[in-house]
Protein backbone atom coordinates (compact mmCIF):
# COMPACT_ATOMS: atom_id res chain seq x y z
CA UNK A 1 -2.52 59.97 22.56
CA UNK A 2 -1.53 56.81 23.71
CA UNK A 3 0.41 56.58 27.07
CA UNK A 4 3.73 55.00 27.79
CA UNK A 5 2.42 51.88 29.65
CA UNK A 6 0.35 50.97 26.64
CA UNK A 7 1.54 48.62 24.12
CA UNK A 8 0.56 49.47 20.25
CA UNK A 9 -0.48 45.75 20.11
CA UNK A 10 -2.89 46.53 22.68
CA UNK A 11 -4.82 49.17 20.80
CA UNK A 12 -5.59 46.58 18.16
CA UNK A 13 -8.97 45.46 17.51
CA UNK A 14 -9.63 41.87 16.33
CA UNK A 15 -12.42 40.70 14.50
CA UNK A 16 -13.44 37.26 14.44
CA UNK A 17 -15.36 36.11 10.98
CA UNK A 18 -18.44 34.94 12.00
CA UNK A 19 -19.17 31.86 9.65
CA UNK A 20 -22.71 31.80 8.66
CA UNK A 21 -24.64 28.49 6.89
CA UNK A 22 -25.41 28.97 3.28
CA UNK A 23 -28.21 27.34 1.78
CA UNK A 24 -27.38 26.26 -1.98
CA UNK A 25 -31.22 26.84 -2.31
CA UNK A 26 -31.04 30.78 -1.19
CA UNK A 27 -28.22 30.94 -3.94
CA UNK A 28 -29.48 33.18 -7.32
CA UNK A 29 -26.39 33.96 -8.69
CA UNK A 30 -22.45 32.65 -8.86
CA UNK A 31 -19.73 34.72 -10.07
CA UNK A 32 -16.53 32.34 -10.95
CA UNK A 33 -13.37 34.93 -11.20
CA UNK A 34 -10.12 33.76 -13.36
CA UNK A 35 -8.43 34.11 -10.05
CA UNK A 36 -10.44 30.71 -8.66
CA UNK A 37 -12.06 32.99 -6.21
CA UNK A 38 -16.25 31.97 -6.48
CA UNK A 39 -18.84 34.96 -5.29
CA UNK A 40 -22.27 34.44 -4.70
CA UNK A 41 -25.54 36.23 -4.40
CA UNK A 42 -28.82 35.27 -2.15
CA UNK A 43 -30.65 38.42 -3.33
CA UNK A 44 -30.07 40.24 -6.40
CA UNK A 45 -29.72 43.25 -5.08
CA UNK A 46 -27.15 42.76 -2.45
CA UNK A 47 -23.81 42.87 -3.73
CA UNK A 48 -21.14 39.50 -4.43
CA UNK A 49 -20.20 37.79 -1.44
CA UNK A 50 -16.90 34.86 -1.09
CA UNK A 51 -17.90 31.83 -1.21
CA UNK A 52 -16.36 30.16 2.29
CA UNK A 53 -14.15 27.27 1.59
CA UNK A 54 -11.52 25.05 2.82
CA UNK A 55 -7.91 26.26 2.65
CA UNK A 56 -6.33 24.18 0.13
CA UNK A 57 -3.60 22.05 1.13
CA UNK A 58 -0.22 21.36 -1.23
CA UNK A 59 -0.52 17.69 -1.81
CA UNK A 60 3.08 15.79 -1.69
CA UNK A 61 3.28 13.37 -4.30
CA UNK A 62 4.81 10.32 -3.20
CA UNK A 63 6.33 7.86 -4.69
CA UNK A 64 6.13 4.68 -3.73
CA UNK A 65 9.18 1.83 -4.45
CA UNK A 66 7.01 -1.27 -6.03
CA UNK A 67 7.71 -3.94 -3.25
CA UNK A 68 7.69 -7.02 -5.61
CA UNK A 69 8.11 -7.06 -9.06
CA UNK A 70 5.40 -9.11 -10.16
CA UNK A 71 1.78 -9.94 -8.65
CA UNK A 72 2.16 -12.38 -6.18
CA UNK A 73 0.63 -15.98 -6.82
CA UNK A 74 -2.50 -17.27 -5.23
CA UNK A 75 -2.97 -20.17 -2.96
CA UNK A 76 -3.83 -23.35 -5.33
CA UNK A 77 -6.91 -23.97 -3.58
CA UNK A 78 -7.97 -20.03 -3.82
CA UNK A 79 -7.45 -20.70 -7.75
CA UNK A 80 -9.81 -23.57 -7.76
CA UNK A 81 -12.43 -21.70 -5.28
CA UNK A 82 -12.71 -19.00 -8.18
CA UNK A 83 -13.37 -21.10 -11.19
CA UNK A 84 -15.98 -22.70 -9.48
CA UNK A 85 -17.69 -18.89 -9.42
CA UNK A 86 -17.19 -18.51 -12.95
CA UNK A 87 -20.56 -19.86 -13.51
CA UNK A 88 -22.09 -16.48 -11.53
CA UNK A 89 -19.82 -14.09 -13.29
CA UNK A 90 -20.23 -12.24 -16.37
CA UNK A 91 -18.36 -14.14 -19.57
CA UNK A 92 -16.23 -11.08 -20.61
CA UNK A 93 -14.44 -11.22 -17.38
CA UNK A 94 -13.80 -14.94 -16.92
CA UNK A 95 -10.07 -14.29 -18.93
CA UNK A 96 -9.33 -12.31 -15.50
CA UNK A 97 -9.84 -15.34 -13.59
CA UNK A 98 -8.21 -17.99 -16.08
CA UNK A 99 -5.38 -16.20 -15.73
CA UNK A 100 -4.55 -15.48 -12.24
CA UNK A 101 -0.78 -16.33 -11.05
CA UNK A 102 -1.56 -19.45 -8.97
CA UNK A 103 1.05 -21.60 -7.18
CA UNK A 104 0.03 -24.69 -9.12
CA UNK A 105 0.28 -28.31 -7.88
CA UNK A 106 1.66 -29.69 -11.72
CA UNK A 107 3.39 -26.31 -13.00
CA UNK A 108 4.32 -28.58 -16.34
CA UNK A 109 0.67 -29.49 -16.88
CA UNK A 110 -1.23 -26.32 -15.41
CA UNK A 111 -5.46 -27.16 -16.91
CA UNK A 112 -6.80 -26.33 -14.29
CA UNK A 113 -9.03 -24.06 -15.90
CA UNK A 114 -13.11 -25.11 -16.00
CA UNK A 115 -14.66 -25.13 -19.45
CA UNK A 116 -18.12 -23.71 -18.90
């Protein structure tokens, strides 16, 4: 009987999980349930145990407004810089690097490009 000065949320008993270390190594068998829940056993005998594991978290897709509308140009001298390096960098991707938007000194003439 529970007296008058006693709340019924005092009479409660909580239990705190106590999180234990698994070792993937002590691990003999994994049981993977439609439900996404994942049991394991560290003796065969013992019965399935859940697998701890981080709450998952609803991921809010963002999207994001594109804040220029092309790629923005290099510095002329950053241009030149990187064609000199062409000579240390595998031919399939030297097209990258001939074709980088650069602010170019002669925009009507633009050769800048080094024939290696």
């Amino acid at each position: 009987m529970i007296s008058k000065n006693v709340r019924l949320e005092d009479t409660q008993v909580h239990v705190l999980e106590i999180r234990k270390t698994i070792n993937l190594l002590d691990i003999v068998a994994l049981q993977y349930n439609l439900d996404g829940m994942i049991r394991y056993k560290t003796n065969f005998q013992q019965e399935y145990q859940e697998l701890p594991r981080r709450p998952n978290k609803n991921k809010v897709q963002n999207s994001h407004v594109p804040l220029y509308e092309s790629p923005l140009p290099i510095e002329f001298t950053k241009f030149i810089h990187l064609q000199e390096m062409r000579p240390l960098i595998h031919r399939d991707y030297h097209p990258f690097y001939d074709y980088l938007n650069h602010n170019c000194t002669n925009p009507s003439n633009c050769s800048h490009i080094l024939s290696i």
